[in-house]
Protein backbone atom coordinates (compact mmCIF):
# COMPACT_ATOMS: atom_id res chain seq x y z
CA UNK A 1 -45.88 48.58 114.15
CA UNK A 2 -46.54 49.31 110.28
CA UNK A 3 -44.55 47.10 108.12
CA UNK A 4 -41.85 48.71 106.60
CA UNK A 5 -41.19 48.27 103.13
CA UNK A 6 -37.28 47.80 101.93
CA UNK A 7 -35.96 50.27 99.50
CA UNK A 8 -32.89 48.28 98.79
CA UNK A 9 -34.77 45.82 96.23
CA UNK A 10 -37.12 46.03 93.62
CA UNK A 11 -39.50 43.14 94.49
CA UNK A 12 -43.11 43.28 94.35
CA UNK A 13 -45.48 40.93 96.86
CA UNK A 14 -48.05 38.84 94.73
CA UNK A 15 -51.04 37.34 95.91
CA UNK A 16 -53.40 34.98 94.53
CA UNK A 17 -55.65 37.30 94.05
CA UNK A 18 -53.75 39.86 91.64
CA UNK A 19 -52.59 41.36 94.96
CA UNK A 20 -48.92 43.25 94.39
CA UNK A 21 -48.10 45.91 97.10
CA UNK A 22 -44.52 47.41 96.84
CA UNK A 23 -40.82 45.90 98.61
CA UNK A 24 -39.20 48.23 96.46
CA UNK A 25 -39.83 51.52 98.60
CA UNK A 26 -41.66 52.69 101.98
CA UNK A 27 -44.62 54.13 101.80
CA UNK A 28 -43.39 57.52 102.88
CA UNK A 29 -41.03 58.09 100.33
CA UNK A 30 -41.76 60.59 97.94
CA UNK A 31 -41.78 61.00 94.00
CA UNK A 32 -42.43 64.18 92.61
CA UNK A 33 -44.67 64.82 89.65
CA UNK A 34 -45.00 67.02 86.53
CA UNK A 35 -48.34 68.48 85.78
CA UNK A 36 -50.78 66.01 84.25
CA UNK A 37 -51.91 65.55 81.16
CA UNK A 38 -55.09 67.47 79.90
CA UNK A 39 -56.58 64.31 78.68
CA UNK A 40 -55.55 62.39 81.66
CA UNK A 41 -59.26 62.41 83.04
CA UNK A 42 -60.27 60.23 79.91
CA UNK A 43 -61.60 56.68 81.29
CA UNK A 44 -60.73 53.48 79.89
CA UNK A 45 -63.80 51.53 79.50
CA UNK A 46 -63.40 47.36 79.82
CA UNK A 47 -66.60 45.48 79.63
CA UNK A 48 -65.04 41.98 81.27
CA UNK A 49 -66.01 38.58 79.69
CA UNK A 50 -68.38 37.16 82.71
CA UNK A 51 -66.56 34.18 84.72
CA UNK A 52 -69.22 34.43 87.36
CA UNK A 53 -72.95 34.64 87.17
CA UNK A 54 -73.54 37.15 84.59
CA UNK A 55 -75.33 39.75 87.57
CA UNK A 56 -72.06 39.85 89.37
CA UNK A 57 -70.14 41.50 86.61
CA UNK A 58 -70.12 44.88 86.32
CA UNK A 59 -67.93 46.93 83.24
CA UNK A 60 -65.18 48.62 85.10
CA UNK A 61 -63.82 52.52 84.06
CA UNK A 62 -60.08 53.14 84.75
CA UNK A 63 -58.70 56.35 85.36
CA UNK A 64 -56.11 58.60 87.08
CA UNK A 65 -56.46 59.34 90.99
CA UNK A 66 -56.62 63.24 91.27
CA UNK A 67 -58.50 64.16 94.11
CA UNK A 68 -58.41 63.46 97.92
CA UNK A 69 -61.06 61.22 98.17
CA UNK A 70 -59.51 58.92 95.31
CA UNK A 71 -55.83 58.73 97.58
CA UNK A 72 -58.24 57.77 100.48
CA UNK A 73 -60.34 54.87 98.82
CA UNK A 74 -56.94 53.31 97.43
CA UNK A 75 -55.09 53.70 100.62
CA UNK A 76 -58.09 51.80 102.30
CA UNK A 77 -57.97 49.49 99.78
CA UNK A 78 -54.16 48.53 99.89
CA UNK A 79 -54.34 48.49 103.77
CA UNK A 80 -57.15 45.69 103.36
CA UNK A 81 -55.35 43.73 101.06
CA UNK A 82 -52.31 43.99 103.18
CA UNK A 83 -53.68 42.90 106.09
CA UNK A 84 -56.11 40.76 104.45
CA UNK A 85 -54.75 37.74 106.54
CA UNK A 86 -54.19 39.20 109.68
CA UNK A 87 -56.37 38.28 112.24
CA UNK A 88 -54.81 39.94 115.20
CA UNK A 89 -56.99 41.94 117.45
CA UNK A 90 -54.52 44.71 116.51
CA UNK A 91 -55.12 45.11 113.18
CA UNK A 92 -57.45 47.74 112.72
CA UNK A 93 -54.58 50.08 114.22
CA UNK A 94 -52.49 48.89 111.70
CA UNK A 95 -55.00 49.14 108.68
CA UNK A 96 -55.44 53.10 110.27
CA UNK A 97 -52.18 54.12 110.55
CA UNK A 98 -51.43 52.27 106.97
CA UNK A 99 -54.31 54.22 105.59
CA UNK A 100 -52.65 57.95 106.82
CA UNK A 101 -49.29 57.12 105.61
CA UNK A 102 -50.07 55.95 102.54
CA UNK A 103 -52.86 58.79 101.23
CA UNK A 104 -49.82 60.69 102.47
CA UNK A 105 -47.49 59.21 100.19
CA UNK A 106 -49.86 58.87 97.39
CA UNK A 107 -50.32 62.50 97.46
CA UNK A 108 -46.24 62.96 97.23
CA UNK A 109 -45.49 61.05 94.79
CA UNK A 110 -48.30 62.60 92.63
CA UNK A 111 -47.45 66.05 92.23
CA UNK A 112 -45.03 68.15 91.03
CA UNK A 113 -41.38 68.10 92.40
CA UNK A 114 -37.58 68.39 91.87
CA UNK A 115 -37.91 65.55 89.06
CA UNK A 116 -41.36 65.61 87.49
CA UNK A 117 -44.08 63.13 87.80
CA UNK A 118 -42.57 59.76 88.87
CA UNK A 119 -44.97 57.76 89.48
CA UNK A 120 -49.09 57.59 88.27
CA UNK A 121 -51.65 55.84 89.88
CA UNK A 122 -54.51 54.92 88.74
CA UNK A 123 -58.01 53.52 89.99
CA UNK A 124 -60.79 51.70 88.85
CA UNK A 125 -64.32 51.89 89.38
CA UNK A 126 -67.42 50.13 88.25
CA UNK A 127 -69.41 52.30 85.70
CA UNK A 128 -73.03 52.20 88.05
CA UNK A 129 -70.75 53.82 91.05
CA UNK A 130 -68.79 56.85 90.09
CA UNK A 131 -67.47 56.88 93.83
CA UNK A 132 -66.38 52.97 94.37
CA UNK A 133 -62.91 52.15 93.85
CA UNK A 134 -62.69 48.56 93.30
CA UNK A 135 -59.33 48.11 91.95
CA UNK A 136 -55.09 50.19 91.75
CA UNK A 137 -52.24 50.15 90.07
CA UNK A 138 -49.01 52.19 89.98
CA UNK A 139 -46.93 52.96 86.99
CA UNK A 140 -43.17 54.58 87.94
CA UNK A 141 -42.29 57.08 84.63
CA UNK A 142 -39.49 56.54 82.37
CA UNK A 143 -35.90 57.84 82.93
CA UNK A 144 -36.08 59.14 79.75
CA UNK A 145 -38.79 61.32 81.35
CA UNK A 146 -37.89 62.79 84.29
CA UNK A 147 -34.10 62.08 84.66
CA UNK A 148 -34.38 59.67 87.91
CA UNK A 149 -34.20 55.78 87.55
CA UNK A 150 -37.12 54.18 87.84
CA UNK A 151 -36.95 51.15 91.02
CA UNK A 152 -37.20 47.85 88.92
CA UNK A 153 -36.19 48.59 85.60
CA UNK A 154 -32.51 47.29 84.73
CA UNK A 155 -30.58 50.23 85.11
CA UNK A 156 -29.54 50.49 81.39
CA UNK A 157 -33.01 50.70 80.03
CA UNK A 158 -33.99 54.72 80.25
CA UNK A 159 -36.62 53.96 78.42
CA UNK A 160 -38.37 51.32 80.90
CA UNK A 161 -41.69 52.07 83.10
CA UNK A 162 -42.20 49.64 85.89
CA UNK A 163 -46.18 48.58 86.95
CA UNK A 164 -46.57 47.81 90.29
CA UNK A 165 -49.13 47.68 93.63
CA UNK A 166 -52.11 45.86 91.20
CA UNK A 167 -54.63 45.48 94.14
CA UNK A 168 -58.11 44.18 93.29
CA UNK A 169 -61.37 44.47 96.12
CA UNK A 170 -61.80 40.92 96.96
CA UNK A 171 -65.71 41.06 95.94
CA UNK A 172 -64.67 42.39 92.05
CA UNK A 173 -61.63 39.77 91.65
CA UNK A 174 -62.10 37.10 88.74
CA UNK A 175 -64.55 39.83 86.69
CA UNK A 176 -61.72 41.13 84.54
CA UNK A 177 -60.94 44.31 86.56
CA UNK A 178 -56.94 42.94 87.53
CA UNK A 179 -56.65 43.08 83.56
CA UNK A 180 -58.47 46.46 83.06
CA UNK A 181 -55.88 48.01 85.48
CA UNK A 182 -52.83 46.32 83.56
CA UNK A 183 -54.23 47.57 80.09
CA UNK A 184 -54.83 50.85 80.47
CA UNK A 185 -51.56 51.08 82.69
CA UNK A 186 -49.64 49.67 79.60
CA UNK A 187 -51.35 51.87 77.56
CA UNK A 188 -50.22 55.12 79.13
CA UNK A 189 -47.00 54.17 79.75
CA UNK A 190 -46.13 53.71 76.45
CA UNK A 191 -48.80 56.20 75.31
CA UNK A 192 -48.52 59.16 77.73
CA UNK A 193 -45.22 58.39 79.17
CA UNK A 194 -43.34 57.64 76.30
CA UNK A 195 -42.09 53.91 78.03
CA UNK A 196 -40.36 51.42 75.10
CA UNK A 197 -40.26 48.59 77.48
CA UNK A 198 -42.32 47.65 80.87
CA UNK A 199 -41.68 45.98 83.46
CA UNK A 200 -42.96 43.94 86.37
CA UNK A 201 -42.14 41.23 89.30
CA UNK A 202 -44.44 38.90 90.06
CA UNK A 203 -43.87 35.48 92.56
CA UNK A 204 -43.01 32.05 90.85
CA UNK A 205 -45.72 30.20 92.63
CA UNK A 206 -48.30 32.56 92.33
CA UNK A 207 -50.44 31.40 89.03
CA UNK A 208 -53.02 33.59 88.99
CA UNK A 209 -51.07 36.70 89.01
CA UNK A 210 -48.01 35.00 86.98
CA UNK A 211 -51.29 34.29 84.33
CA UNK A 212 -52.25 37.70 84.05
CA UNK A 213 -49.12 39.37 82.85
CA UNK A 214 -48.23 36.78 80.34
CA UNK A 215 -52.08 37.56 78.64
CA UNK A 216 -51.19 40.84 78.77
CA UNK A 217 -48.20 40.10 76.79
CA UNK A 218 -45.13 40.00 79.51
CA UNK A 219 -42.32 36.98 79.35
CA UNK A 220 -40.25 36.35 81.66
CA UNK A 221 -36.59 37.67 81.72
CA UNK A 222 -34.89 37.01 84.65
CA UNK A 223 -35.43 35.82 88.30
CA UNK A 224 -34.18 35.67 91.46
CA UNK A 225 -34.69 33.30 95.16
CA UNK A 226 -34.90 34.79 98.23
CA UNK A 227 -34.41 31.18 99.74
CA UNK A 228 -31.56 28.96 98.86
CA UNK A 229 -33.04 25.78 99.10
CA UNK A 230 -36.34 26.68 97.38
CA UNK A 231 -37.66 25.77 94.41
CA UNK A 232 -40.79 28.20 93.45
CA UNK A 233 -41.58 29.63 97.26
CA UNK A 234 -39.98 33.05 97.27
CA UNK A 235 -38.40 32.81 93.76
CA UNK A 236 -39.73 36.14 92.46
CA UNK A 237 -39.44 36.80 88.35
CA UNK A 238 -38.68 39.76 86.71
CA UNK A 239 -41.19 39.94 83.59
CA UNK A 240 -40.56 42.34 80.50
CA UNK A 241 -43.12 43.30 77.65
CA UNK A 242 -42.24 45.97 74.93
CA UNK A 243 -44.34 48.41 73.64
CA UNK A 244 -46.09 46.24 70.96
CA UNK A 245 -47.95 44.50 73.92
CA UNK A 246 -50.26 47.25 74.14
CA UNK A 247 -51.74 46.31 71.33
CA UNK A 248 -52.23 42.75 72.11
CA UNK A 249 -55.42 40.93 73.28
């Protein structure tokens, strides 16, 4: 059976790896969308400091999903990182049936409806392959936007956008692309979608991740345990950065 993901909280799963696929909503709900920008097709260019041999780094272009084929490489690549640990001799189903509902869902919450554009999603790709996806992230819009709360944001901020489901192909993690993805969707959330203050939830324990929104200019401002008796395992934080951060680092 596909996992379902619980609406009734607003935490995000966290990998070492940069991983972060959604707890705050199943993948078959739906969003709604206003039409996008004109410029939205602009890339972001980020040309990574090498941390590996200098031949395995590649500069990395970020961009809006828009087409079919864009909601099928990121659903393929969220149902690998989702099952990235499951060895069961079932889990190809899963990964298939993962893949179909979530290009679904993608596709929803990316067009127009009732309320707008809620949610963006964007994809990166190394600049030598035009039709790789190597890397996602979401980025839910503003109240202020569309009129419909955000899931994540603290309900009095209108003005909040919330970046979630930063997934990063396991042969392109530690090259930079994890922080491409958070930059540019920083940038258009404050840029495009007109956010004051964003927003995140990452897992106490989990260092890398934890590491990469605090360079990009997050700090922590609340958190929460999902176990009693722990101390970091399961204690998930709620980070905040304001719109300044965009221009940091």
């Amino acid at each position: 059976m596909l996992p379902s993901l619980s609406s009734a909280s607003p935490l995000t799963r966290h990998s070492s790896h940069i991983r972060s696929l959604p707890a705050s909503a199943p993948l078959s709900q739906t969003f709604g969308q206003l039409q996008q920008p004109s410029h939205r097709r602009t890339p972001y260019r980020h040309h990574p400091v090498p941390t590996r041999s200098p031949l395995s780094v590649a500069a990395a272009e970020v961009l809006p999903a828009s087409s079919d084929a864009d909601y099928v490489h990121i659903a393929r690549l969220r149902a690998n990182a989702f099952y990235e640990n499951d060895r069961s001799r079932f889990v190809e189903s899963f990964k298939k049936k993962f893949v179909a509902q979530e290009m679904e869902s993608l596709k929803e919450r990316t067009v127009a409806g009732p309320y707008g554009q809620l949610c963006e999603c964007l994809l990166a790709r190394p600049e030598e392959d035009g039709q790789q996806v190597i890397g996602c992230i979401d980025i839910r819009v503003p109240r202020a936007v569309t009129g419909k709360h955000p899931a994540g944001v603290p309900a009095e901020d209108e003005k909040g956008a919330y970046i979630l489901n930063v997934v990063v192909e396991e042969d392109s993690r530690g090259q930079g692309v994890g922080k491409a993805l958070m930059r540019e969707a920083m940038s258009r959330a404050v840029k495009i979608w007109q956010a004051e203050n964003l927003y995140t939830h990452v897992e106490a324990d989990n260092e890398v991740a934890l590491h990469l929104y605090l360079t990009c200019g997050f700090k922590e401002q609340s958190s929460s345990s999902r176990f009693d008796s722990s101390v970091s395992l399961g204690k998930l934080l709620l980070l905040k950065a304001g719109a300044e951060a965009v221009n940091v680092g």
